[in-house]
PDB file of N, CA and C in Angstrom:
ATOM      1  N   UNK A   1       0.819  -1.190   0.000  1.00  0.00           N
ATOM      2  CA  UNK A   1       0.000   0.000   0.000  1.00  0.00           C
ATOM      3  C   UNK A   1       0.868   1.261   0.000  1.00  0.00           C
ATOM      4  N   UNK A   2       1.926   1.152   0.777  1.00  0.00           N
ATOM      5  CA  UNK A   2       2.904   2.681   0.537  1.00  0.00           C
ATOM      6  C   UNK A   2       3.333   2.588  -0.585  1.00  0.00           C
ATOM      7  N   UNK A   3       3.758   1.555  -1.000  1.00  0.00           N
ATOM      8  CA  UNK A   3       4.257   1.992  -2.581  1.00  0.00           C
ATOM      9  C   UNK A   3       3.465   2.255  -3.418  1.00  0.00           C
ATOM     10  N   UNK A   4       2.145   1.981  -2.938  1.00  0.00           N
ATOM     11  CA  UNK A   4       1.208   2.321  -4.518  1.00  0.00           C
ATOM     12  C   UNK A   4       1.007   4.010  -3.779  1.00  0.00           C
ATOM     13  N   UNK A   5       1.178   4.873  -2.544  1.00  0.00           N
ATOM     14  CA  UNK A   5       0.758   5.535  -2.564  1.00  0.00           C
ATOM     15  C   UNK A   5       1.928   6.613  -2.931  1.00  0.00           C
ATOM     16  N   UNK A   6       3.898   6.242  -2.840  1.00  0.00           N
ATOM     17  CA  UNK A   6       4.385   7.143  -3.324  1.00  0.00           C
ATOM     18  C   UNK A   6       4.661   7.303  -4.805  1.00  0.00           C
ATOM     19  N   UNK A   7       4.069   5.609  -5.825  1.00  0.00           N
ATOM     20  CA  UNK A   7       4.082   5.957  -6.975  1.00  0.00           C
ATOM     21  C   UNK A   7       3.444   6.544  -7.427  1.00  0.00           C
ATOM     22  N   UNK A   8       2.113   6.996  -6.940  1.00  0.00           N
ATOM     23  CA  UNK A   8       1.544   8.009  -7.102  1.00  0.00           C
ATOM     24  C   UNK A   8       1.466   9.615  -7.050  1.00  0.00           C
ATOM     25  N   UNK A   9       2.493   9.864  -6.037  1.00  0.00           N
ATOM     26  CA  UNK A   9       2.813  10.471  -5.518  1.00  0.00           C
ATOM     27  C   UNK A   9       3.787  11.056  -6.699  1.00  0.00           C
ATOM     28  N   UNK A  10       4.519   9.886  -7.021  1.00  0.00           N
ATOM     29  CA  UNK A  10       5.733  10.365  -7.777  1.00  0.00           C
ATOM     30  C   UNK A  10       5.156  10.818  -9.080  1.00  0.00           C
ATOM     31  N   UNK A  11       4.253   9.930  -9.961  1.00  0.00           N
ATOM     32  CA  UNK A  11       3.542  10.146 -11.005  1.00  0.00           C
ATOM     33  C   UNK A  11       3.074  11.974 -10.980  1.00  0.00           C
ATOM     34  N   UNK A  12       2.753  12.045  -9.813  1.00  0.00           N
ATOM     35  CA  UNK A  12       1.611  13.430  -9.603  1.00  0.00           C
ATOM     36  C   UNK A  12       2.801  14.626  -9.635  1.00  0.00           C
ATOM     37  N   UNK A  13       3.758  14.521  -9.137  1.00  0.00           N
ATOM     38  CA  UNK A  13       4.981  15.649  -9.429  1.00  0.00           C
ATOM     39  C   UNK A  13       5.555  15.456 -10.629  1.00  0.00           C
ATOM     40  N   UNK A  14       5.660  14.409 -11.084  1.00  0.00           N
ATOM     41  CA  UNK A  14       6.099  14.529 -12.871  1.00  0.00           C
ATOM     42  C   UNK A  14       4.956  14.966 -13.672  1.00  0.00           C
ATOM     43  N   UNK A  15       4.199  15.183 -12.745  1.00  0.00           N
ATOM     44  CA  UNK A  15       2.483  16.258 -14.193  1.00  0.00           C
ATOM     45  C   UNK A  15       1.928  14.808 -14.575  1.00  0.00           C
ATOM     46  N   UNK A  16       2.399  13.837 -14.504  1.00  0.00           N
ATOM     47  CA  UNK A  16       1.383  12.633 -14.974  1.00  0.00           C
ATOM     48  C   UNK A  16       0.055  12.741 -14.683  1.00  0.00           C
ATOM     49  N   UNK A  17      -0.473  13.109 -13.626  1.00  0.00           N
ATOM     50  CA  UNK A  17      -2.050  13.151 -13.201  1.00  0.00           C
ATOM     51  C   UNK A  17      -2.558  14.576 -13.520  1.00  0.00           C
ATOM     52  N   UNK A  18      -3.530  14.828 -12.458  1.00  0.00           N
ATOM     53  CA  UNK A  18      -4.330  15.659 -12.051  1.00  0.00           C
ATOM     54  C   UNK A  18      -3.752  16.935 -12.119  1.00  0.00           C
ATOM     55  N   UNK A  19      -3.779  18.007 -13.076  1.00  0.00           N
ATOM     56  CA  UNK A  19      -2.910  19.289 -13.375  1.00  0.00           C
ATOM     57  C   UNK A  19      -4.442  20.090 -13.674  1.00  0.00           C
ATOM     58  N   UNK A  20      -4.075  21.512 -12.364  1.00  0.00           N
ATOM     59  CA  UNK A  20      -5.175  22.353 -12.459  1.00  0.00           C
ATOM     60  C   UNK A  20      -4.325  23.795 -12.344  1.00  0.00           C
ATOM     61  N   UNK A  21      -4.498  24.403 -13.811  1.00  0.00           N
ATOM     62  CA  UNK A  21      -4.140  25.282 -13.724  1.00  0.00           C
ATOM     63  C   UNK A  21      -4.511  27.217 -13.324  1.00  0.00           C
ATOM     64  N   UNK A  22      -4.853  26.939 -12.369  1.00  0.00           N
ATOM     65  CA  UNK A  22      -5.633  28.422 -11.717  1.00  0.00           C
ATOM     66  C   UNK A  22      -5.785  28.264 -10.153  1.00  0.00           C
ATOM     67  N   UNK A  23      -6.186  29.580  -9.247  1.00  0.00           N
ATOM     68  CA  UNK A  23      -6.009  29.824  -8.360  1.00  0.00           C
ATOM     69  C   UNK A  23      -7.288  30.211  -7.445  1.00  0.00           C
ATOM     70  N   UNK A  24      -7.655  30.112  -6.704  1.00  0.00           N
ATOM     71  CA  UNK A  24      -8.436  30.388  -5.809  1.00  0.00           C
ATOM     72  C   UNK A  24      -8.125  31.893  -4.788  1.00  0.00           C
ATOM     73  N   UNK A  25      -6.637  31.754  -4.592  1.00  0.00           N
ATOM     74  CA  UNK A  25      -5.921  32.802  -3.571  1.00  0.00           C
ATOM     75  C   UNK A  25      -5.970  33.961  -4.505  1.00  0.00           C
ATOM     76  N   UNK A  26      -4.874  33.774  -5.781  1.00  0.00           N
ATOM     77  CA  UNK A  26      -3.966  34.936  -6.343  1.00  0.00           C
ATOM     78  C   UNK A  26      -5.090  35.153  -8.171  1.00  0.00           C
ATOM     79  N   UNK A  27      -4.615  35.600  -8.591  1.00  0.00           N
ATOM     80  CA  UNK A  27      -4.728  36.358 -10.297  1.00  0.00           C
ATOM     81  C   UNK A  27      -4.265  35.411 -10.695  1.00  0.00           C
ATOM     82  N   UNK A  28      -3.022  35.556 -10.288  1.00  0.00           N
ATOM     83  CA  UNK A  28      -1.694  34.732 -11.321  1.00  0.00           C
ATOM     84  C   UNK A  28      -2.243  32.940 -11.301  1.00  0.00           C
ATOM     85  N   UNK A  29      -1.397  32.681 -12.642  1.00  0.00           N
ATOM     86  CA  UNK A  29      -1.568  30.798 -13.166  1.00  0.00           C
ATOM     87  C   UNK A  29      -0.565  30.357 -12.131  1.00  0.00           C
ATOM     88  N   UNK A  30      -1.261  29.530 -11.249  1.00  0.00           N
ATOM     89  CA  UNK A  30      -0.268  28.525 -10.747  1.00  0.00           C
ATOM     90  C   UNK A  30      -0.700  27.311 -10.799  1.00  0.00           C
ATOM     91  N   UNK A  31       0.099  26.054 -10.796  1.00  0.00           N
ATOM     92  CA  UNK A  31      -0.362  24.816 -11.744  1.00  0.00           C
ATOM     93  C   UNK A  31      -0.775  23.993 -10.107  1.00  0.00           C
ATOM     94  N   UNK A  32      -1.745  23.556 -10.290  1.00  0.00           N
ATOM     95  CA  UNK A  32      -1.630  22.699  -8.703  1.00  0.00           C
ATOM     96  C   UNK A  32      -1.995  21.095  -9.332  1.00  0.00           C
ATOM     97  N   UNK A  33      -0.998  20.173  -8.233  1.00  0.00           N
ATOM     98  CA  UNK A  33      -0.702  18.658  -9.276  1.00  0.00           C
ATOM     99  C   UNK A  33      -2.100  18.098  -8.237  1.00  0.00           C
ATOM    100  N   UNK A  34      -2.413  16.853  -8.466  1.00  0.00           N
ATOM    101  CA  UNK A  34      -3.203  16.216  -8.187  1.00  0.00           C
ATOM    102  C   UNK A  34      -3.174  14.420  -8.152  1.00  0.00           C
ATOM    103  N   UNK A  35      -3.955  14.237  -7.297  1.00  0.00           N
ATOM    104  CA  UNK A  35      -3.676  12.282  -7.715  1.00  0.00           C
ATOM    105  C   UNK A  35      -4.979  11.859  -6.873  1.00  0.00           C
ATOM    106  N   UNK A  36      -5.732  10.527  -7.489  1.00  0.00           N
ATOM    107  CA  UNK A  36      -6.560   9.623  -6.855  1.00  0.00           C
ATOM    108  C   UNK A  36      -6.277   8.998  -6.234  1.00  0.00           C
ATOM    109  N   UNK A  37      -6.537   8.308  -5.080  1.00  0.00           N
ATOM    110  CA  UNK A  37      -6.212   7.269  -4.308  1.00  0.00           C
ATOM    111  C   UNK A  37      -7.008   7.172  -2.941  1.00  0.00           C
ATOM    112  N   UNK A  38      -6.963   6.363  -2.467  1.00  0.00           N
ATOM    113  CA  UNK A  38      -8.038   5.481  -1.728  1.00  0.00           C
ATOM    114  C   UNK A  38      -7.802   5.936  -0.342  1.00  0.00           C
ATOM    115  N   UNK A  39      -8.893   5.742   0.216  1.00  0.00           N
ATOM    116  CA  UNK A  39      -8.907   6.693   1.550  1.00  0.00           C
ATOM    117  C   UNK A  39      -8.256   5.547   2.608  1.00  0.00           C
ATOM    118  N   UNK A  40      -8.521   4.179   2.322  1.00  0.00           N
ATOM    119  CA  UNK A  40      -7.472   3.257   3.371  1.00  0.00           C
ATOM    120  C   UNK A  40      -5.995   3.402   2.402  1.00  0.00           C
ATOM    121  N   UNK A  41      -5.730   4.068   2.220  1.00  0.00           N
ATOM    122  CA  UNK A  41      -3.957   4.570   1.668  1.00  0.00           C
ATOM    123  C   UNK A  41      -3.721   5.912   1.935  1.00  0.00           C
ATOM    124  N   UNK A  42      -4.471   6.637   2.082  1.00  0.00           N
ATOM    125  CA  UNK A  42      -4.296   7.853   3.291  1.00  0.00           C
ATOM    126  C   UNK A  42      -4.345   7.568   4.592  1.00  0.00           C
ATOM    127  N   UNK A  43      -5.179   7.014   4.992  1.00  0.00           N
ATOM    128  CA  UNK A  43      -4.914   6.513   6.524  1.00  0.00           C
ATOM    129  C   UNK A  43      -3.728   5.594   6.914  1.00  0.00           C
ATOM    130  N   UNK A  44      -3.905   4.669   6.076  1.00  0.00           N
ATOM    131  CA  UNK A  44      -2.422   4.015   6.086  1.00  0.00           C
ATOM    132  C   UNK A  44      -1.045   4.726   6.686  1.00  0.00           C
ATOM    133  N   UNK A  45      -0.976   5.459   4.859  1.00  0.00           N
ATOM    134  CA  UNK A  45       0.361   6.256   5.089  1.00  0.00           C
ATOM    135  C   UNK A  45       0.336   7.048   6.323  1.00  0.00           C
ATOM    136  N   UNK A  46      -0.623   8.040   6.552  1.00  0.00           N
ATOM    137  CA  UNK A  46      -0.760   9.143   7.375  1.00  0.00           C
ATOM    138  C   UNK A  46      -0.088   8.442   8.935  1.00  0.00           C
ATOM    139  N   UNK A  47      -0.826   6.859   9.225  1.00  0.00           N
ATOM    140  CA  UNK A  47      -0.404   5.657  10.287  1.00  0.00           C
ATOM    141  C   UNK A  47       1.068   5.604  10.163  1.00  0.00           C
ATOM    142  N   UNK A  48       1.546   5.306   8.925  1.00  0.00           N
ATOM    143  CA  UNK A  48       2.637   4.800   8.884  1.00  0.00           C
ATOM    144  C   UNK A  48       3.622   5.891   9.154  1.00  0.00           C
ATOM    145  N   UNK A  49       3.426   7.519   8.546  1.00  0.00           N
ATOM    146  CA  UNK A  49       4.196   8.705   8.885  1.00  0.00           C
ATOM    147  C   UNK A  49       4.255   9.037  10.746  1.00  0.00           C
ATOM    148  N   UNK A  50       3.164   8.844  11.613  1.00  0.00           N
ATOM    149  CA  UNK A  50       3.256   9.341  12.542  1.00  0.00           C
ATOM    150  C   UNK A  50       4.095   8.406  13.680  1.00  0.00           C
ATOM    151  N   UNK A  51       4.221   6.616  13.312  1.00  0.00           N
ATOM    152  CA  UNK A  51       4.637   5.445  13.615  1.00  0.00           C
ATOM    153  C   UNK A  51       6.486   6.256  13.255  1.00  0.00           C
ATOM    154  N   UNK A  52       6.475   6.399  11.890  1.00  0.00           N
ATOM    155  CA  UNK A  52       8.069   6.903  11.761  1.00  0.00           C
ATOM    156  C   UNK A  52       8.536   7.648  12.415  1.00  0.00           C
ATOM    157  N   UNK A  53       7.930   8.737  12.444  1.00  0.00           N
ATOM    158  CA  UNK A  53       8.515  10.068  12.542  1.00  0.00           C
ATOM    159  C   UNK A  53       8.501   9.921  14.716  1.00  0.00           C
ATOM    160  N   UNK A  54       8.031   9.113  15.348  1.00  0.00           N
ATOM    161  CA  UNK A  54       8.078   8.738  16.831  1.00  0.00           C
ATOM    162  C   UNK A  54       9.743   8.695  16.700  1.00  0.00           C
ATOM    163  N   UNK A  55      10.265   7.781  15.720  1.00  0.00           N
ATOM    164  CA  UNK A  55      10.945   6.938  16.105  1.00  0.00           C
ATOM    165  C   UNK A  55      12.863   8.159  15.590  1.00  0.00           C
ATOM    166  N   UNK A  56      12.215   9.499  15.861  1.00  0.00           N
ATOM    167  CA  UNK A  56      13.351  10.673  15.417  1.00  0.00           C
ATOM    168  C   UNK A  56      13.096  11.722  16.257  1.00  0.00           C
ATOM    169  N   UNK A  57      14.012  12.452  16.413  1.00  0.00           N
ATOM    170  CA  UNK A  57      13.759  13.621  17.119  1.00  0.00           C
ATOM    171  C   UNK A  57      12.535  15.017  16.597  1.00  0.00           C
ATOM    172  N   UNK A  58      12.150  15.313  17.216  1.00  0.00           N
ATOM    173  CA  UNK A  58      10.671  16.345  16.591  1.00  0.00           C
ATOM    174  C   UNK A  58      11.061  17.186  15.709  1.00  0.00           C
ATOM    175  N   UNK A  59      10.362  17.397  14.574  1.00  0.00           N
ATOM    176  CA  UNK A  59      10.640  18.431  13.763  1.00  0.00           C
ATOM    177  C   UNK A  59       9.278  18.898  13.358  1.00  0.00           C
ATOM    178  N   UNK A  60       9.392  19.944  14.093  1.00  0.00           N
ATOM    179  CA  UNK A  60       7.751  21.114  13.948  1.00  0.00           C
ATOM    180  C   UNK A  60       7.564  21.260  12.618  1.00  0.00           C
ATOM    181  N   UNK A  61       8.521  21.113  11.741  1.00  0.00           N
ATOM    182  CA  UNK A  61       7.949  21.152  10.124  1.00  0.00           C
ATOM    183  C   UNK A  61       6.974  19.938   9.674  1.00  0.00           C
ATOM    184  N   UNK A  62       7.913  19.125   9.980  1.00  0.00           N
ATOM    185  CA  UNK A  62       6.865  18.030   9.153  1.00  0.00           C
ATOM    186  C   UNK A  62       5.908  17.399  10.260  1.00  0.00           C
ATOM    187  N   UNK A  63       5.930  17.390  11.192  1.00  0.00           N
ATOM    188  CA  UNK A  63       4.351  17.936  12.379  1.00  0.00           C
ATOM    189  C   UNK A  63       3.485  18.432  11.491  1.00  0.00           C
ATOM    190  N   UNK A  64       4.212  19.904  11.713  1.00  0.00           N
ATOM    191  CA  UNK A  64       2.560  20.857  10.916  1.00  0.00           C
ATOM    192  C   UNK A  64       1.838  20.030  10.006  1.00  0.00           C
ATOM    193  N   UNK A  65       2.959  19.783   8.943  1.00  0.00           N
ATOM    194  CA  UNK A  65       2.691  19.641   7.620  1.00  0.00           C
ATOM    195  C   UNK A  65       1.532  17.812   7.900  1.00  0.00           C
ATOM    196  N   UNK A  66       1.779  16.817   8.562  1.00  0.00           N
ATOM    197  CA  UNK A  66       1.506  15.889   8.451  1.00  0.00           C
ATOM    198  C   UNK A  66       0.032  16.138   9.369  1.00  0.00           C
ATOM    199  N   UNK A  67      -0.196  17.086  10.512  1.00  0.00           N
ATOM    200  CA  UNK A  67      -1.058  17.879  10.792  1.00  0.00           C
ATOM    201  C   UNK A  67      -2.323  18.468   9.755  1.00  0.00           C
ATOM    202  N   UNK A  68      -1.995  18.884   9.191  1.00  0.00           N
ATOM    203  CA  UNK A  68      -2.852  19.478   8.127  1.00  0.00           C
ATOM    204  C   UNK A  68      -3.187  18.252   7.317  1.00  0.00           C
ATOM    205  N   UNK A  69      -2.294  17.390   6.745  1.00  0.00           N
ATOM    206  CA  UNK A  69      -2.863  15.971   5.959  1.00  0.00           C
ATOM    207  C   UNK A  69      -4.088  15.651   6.511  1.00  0.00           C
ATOM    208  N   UNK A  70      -3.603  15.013   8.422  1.00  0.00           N
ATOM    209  CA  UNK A  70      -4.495  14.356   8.749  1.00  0.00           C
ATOM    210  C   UNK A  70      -5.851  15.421   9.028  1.00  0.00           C
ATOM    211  N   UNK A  71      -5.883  16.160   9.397  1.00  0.00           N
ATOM    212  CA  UNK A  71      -6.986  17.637   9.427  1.00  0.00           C
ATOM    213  C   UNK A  71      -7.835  17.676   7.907  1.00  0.00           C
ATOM    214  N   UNK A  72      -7.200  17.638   6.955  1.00  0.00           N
ATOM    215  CA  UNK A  72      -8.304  17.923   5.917  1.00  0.00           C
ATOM    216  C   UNK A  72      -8.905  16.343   5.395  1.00  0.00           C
ATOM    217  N   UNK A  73      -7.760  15.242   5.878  1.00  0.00           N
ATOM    218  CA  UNK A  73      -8.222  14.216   5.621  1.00  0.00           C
ATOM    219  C   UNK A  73      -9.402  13.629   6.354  1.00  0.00           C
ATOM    220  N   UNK A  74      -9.322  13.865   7.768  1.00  0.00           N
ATOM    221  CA  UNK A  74     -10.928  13.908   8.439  1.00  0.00           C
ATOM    222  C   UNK A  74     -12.059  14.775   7.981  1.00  0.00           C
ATOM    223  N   UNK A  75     -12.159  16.145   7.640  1.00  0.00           N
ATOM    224  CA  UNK A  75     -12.666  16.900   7.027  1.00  0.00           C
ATOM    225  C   UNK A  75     -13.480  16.459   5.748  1.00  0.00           C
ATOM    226  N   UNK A  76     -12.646  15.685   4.991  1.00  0.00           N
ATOM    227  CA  UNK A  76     -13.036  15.546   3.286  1.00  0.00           C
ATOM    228  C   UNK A  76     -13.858  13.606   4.056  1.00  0.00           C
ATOM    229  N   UNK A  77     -13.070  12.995   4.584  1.00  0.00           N
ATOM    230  CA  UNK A  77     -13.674  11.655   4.870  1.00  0.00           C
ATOM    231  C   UNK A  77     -15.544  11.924   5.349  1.00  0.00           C
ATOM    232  N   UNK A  78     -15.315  12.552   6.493  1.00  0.00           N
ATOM    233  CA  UNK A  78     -16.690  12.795   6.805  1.00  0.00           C
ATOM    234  C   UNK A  78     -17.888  13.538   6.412  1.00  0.00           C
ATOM    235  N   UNK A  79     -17.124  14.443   5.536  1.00  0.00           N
ATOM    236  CA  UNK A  79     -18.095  15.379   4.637  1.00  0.00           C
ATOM    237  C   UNK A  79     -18.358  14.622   3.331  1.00  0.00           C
ATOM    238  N   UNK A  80     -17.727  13.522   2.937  1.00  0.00           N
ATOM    239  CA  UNK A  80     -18.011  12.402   1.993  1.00  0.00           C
ATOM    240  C   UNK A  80     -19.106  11.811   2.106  1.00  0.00           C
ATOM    241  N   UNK A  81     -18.426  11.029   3.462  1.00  0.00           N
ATOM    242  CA  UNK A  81     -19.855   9.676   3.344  1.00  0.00           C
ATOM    243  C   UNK A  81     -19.333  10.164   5.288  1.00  0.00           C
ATOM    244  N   UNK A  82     -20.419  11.113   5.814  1.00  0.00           N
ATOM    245  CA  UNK A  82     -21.015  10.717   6.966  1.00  0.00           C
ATOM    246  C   UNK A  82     -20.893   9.630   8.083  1.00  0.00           C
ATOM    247  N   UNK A  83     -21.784   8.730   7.721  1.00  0.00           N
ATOM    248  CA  UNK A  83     -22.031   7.395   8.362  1.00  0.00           C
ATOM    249  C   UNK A  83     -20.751   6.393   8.494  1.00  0.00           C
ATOM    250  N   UNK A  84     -19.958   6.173   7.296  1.00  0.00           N
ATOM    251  CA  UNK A  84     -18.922   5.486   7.236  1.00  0.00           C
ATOM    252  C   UNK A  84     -17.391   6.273   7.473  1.00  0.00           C
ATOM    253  N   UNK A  85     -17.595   7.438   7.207  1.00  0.00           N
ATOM    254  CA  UNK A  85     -16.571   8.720   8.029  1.00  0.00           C
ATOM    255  C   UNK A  85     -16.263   8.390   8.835  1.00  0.00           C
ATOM    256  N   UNK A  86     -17.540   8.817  10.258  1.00  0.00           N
ATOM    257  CA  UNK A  86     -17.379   8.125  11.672  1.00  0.00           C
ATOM    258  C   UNK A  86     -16.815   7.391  12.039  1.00  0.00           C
ATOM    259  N   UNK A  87     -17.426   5.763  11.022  1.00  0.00           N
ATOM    260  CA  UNK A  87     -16.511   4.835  11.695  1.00  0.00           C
ATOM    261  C   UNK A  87     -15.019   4.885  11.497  1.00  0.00           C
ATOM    262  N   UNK A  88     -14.868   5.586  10.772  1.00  0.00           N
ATOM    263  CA  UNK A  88     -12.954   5.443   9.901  1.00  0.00           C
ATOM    264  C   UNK A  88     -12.451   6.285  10.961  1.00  0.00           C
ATOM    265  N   UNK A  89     -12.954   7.461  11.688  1.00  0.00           N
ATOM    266  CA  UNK A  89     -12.317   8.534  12.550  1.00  0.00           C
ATOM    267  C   UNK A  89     -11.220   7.385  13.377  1.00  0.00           C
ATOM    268  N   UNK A  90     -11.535   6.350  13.712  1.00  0.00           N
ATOM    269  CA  UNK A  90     -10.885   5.710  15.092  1.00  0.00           C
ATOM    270  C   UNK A  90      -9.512   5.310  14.191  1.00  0.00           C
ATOM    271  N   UNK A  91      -9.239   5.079  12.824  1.00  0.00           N
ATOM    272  CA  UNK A  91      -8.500   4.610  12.539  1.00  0.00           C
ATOM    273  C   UNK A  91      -7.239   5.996  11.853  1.00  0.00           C
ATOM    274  N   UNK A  92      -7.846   7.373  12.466  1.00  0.00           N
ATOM    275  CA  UNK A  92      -7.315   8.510  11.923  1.00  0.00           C
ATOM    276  C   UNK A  92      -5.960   8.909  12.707  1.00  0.00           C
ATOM    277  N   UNK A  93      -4.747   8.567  12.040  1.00  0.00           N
ATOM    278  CA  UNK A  93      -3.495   8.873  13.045  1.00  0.00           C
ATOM    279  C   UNK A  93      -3.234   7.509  13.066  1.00  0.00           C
ATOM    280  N   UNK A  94      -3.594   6.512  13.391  1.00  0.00           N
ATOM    281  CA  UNK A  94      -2.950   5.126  13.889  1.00  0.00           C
ATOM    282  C   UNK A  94      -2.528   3.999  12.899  1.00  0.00           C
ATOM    283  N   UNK A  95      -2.215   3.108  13.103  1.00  0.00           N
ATOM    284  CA  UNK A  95      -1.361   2.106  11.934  1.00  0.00           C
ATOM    285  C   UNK A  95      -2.797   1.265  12.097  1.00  0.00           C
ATOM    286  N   UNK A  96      -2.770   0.921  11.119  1.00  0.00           N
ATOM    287  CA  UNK A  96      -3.839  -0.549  10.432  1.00  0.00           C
ATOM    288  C   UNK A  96      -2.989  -1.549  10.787  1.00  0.00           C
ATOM    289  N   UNK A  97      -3.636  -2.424  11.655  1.00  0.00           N
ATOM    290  CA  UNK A  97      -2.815  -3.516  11.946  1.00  0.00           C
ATOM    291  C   UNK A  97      -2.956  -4.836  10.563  1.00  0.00           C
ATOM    292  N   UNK A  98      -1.264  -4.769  10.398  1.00  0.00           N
ATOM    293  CA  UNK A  98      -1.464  -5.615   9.150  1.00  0.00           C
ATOM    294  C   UNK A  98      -1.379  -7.185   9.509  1.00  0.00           C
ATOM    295  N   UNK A  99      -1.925  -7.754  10.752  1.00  0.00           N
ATOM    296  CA  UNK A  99      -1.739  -8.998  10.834  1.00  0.00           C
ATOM    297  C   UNK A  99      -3.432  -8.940  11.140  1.00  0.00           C
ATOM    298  N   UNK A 100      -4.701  -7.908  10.651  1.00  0.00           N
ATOM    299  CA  UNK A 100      -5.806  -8.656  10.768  1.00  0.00           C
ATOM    300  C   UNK A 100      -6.032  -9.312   9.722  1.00  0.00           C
ATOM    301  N   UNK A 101      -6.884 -10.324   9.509  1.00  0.00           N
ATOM    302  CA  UNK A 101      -7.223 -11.108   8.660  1.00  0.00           C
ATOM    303  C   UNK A 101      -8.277 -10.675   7.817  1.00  0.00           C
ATOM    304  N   UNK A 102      -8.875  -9.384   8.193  1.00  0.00           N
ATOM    305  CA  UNK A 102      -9.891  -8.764   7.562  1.00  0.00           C
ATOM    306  C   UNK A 102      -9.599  -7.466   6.930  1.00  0.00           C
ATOM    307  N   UNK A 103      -7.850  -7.502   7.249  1.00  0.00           N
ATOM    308  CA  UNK A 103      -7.338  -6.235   6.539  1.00  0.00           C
ATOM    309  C   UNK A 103      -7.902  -5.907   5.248  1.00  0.00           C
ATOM    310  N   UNK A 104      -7.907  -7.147   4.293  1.00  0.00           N
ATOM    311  CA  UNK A 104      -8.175  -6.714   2.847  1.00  0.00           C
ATOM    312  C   UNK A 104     -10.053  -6.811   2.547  1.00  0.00           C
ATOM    313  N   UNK A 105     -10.160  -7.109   3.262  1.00  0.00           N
ATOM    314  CA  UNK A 105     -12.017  -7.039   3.320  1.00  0.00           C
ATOM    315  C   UNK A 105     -12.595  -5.157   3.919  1.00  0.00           C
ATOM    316  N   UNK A 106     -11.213  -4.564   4.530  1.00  0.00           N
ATOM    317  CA  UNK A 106     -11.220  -3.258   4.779  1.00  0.00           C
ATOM    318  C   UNK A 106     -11.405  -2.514   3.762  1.00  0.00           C
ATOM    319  N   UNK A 107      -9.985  -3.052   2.937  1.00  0.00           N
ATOM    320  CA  UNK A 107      -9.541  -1.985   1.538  1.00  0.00           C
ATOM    321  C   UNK A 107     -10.549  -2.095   0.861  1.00  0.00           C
TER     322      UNK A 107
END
């Protein structure tokens, strides 16, 4: 699952995907990249970033930054689908344990 989410990742900074060119903030063209992917591969990763980053000394940058992921990622989950939002909240921040047997009945 991480690798399908930084090849994506990677795809989306080489312009392969989702390219929107205009602004909401400014006048000016600025290109903003984009990518699809599955909301148990945001939670995942988001699990798997906060599991890493324990295991180093604090850096308020990528805090914020992984902060705001998980913030708009609750935001967009529950303003989606409601009912099934909810239940995903418990799994927001934490690792998916990959020894359940119902892991892939999740995805």
């Amino acid at each position: 699952m991480l690798s399908a989410f930084l090849y994506e990742v990677r795809h989306t900074y080489q312009g392969d995907r989702i390219i929107r060119e205009s602004s909401h903030f400014s006048i000016e063209r600025v290109s903003y990249y984009g990518c699809q992917i599955s909301w148990v591969q945001l939670l995942f990763f988001i699990g798997f970033v906060n599991h890493k980053k324990s295991l180093f000394p604090q850096n308020k940058l990528l805090d914020a930054i992984i902060l705001q992921i998980e913030y708009w990622t609750v935001e967009a989950l529950v303003e989606y689908e409601k009912k099934a939002g909810q239940k995903m909240l418990s799994y927001d921040g934490k690792s998916l344990d990959g020894s359940n047997p119902y892991l892939y009945l999740i995805i």
